[in-house]
N, C-alpha and C. Protein backbone atom coordinates (compact mmCIF):
# COMPACT_ATOMS: atom_id res chain seq x y z
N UNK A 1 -32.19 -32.39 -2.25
CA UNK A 1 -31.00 -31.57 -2.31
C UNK A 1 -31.30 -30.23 -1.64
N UNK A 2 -30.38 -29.94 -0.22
CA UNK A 2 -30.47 -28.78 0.01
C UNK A 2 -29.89 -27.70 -0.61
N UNK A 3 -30.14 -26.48 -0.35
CA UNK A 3 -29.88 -25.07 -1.14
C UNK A 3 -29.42 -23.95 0.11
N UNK A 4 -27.82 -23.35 -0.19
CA UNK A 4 -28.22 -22.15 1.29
C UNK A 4 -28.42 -21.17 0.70
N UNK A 5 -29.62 -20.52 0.62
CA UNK A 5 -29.98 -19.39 0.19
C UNK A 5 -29.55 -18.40 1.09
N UNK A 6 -29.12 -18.40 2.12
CA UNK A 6 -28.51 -17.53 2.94
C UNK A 6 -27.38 -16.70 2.91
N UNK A 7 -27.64 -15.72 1.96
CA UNK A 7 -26.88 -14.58 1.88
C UNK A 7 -26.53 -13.44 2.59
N UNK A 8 -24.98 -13.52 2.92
CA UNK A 8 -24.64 -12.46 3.91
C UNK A 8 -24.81 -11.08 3.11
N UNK A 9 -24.90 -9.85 3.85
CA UNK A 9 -24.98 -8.47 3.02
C UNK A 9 -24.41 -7.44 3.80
N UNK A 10 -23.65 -6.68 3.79
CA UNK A 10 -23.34 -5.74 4.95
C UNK A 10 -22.94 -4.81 3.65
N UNK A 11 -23.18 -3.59 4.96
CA UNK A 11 -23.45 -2.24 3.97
C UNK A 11 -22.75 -1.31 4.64
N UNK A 12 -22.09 0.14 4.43
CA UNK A 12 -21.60 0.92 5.05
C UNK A 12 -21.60 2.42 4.16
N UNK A 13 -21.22 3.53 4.84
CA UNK A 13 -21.53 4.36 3.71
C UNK A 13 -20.10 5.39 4.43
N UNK A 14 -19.51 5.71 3.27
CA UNK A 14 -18.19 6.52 3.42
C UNK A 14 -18.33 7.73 2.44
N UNK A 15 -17.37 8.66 2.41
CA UNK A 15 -17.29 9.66 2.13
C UNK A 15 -16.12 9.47 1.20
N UNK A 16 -16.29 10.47 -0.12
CA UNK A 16 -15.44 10.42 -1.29
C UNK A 16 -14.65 11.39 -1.00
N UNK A 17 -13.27 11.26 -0.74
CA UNK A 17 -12.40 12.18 -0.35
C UNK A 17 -12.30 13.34 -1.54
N UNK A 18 -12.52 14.74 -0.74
CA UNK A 18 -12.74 15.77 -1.89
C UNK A 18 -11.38 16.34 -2.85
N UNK A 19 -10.26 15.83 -2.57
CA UNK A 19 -9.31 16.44 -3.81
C UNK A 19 -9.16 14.95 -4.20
N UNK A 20 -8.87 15.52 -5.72
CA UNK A 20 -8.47 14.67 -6.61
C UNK A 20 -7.67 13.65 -6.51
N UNK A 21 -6.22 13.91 -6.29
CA UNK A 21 -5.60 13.02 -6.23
C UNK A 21 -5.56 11.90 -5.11
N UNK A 22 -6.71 12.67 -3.97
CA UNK A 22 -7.08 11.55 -3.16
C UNK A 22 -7.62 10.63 -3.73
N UNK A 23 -8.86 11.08 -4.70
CA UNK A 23 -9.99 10.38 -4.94
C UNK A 23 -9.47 9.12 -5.62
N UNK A 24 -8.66 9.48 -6.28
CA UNK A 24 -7.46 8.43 -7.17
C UNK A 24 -6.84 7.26 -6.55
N UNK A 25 -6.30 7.97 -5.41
CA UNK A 25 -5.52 6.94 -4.51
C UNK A 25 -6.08 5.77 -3.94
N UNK A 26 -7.76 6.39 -3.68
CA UNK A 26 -8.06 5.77 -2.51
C UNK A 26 -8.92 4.68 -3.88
N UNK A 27 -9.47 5.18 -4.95
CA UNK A 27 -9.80 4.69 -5.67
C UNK A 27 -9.03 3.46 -6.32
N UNK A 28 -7.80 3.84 -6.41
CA UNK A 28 -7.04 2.54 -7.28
C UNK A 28 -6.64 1.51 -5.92
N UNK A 29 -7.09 1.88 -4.64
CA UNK A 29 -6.36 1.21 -3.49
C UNK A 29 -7.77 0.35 -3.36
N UNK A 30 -9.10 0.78 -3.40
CA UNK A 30 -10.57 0.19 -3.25
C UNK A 30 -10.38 -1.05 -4.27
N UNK A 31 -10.32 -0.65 -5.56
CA UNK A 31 -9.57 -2.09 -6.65
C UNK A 31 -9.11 -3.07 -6.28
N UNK A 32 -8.12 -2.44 -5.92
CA UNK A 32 -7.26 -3.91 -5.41
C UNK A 32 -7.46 -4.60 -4.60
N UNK A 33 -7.89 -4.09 -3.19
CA UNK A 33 -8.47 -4.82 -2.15
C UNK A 33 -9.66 -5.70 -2.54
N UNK A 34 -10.49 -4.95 -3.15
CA UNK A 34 -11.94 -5.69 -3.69
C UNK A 34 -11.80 -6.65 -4.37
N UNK A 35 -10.72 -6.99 -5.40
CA UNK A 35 -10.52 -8.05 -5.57
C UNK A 35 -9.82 -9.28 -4.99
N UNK A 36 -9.63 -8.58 -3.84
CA UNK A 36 -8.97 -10.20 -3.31
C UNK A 36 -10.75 -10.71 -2.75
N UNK A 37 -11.42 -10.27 -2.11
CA UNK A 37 -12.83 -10.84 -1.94
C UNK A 37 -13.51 -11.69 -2.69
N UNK A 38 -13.89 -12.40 -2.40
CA UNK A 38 -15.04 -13.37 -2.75
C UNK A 38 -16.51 -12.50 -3.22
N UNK A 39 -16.90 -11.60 -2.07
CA UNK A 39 -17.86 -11.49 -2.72
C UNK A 39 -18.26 -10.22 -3.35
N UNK A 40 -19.82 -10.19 -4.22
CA UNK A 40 -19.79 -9.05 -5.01
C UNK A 40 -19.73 -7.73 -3.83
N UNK A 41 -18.88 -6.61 -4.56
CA UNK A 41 -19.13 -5.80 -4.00
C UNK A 41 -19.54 -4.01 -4.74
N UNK A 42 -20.31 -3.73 -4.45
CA UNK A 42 -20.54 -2.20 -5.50
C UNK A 42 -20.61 -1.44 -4.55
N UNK A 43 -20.04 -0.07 -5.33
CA UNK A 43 -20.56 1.05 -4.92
C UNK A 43 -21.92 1.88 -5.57
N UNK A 44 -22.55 2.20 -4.23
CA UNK A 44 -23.84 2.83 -4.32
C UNK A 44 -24.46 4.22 -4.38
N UNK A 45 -24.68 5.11 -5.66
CA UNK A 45 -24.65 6.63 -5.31
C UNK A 45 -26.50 6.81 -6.07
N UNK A 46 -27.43 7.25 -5.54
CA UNK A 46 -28.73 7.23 -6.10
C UNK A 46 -29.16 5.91 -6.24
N UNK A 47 -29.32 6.22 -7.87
CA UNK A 47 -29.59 5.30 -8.65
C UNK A 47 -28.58 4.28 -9.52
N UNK A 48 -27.49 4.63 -9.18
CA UNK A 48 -25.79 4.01 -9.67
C UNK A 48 -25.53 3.14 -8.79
N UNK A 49 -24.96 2.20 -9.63
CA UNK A 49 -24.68 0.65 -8.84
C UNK A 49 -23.74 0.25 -9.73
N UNK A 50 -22.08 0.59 -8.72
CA UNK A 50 -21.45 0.10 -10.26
C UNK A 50 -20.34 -0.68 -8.94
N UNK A 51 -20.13 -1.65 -10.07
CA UNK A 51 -18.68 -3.32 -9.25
C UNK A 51 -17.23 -2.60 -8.89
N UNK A 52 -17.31 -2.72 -7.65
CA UNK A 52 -15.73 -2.12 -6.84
C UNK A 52 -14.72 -2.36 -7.74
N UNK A 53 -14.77 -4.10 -8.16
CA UNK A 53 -13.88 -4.85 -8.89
C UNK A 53 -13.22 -4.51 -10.45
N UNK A 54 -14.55 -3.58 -10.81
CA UNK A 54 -14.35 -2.84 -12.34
C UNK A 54 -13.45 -1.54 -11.63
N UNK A 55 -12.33 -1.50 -12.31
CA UNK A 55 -11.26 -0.33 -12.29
C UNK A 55 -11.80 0.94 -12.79
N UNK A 56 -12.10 0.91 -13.96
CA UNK A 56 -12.52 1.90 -15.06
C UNK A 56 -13.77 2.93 -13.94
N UNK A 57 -14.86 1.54 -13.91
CA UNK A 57 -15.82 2.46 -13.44
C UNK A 57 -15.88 2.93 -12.35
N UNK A 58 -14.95 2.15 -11.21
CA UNK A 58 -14.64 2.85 -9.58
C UNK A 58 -13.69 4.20 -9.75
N UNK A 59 -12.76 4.60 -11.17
CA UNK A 59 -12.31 5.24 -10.53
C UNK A 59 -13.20 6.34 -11.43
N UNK A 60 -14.20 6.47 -12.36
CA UNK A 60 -15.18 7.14 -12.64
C UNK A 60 -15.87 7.63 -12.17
N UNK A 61 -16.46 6.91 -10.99
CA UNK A 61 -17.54 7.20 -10.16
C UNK A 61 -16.93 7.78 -9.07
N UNK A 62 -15.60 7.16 -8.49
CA UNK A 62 -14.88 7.93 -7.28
C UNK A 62 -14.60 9.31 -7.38
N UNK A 63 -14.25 9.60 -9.02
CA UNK A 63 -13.85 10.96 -9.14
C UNK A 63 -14.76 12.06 -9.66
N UNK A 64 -16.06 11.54 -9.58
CA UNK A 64 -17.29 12.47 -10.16
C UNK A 64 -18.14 12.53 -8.70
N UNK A 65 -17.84 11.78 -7.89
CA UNK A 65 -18.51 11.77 -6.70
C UNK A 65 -17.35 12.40 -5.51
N UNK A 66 -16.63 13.21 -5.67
CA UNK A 66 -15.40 13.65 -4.82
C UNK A 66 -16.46 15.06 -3.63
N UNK A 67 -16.37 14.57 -2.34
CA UNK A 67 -16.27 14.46 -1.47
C UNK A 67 -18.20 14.45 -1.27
N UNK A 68 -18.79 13.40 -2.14
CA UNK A 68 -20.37 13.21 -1.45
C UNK A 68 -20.38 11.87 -0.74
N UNK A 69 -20.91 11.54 -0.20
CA UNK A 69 -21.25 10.02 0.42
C UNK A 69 -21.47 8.94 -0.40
N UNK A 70 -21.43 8.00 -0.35
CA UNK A 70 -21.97 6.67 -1.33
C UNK A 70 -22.21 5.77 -0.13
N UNK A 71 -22.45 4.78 -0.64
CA UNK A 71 -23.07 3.30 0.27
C UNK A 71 -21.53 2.39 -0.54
N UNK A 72 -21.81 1.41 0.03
CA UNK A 72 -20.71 0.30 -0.19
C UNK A 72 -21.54 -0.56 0.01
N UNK A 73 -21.56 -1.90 -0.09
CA UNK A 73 -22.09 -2.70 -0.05
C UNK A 73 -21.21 -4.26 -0.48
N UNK A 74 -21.65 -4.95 0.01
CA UNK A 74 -20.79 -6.20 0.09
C UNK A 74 -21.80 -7.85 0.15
N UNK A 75 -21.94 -8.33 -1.06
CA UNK A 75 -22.45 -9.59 -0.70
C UNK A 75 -22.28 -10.66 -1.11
N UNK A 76 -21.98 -12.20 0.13
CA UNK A 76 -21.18 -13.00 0.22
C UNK A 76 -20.69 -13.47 1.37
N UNK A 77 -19.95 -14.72 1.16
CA UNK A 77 -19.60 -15.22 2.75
C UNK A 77 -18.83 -14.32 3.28
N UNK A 78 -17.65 -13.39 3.17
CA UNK A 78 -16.81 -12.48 3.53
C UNK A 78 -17.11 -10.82 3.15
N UNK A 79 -18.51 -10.75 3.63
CA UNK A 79 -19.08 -9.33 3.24
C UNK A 79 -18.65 -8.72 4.05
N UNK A 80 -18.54 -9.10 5.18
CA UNK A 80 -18.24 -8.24 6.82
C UNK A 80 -16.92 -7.73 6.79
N UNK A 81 -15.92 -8.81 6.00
CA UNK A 81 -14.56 -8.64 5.84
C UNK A 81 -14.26 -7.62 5.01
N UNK A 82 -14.84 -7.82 3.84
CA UNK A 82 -14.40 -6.53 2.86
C UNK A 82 -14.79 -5.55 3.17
N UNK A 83 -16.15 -4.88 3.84
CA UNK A 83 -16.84 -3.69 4.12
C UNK A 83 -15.33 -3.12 5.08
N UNK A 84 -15.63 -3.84 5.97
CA UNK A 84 -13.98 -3.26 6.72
C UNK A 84 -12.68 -2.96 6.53
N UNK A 85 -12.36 -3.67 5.52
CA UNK A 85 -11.20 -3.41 4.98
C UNK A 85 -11.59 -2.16 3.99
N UNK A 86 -12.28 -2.10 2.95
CA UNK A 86 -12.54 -1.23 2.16
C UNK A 86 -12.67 0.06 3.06
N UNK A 87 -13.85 0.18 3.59
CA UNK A 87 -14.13 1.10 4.73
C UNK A 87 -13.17 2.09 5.37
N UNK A 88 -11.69 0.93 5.36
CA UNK A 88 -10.91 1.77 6.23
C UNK A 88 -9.86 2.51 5.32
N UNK A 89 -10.07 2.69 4.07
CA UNK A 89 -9.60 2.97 3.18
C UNK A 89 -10.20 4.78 3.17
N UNK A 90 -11.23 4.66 3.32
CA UNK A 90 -12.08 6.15 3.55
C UNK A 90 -11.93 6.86 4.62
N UNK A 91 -11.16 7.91 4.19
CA UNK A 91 -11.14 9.04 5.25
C UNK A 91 -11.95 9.77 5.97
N UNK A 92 -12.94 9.04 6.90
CA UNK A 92 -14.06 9.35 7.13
C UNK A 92 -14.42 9.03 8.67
N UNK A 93 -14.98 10.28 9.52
CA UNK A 93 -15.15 10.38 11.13
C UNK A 93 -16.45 9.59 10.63
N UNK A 94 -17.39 9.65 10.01
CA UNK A 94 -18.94 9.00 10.20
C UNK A 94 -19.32 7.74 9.09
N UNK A 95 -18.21 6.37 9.77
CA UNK A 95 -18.83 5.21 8.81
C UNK A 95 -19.83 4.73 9.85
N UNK A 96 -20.64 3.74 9.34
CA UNK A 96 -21.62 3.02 9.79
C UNK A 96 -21.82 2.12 8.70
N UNK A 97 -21.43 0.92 10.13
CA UNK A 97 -21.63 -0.62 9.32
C UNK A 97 -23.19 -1.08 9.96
N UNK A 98 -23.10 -1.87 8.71
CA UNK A 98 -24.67 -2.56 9.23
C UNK A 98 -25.16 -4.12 8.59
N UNK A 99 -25.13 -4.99 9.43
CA UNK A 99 -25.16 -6.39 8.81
C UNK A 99 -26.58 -6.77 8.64
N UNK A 100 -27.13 -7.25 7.47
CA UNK A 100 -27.91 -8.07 7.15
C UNK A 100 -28.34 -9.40 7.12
């Protein structure tokens, strides 16, 4: 029995829009999109690794992290897909995607 251990991963890093009610917007808009995906996806700040897909904690982390950088991250057959879509959600001149 074969196995595909072959996991897609793509990563990108955006910027937390610095007023509030952005952070909100773009936050409850990251939710929704993330869940139409297949695969896992978190946001990345240090040592914090918390699931796009969790509401509570994206918009926790979106709004304590208002206007520093994070990573995104995406992994799964449609990692490439969500990084982009999510991605374009961030108001941001300096993303950078990067496939694994």
């Amino acid at each position: 029995m074969s196995q595909d251990t072959d996991v897609q991963e793509t990563h990108t890093v955006v910027v937390i829009p610095s007023e509030q009610s952005l952070s909100r917007r773009v936050a409850a808009q990251v939710v929704k999109l993330a869940q139409r995906f297949r695969s896992d996806i978190l946001f990345s700040a240090g040592a914090i690794h918390i699931d796009a897909k969790s509401t509570l904690m994206a918009f926790i982390l979106l709004n304590a992290l208002k206007g520093q950088t994070m990573e995104l991250i995406a992994r799964g057959t449609d990692s490439a897909l969500a990084i982009e879509g999510l991605s374009a959600l961030f108001p941001s001149e300096e993303i950078v995607h990067e496939a694994l």
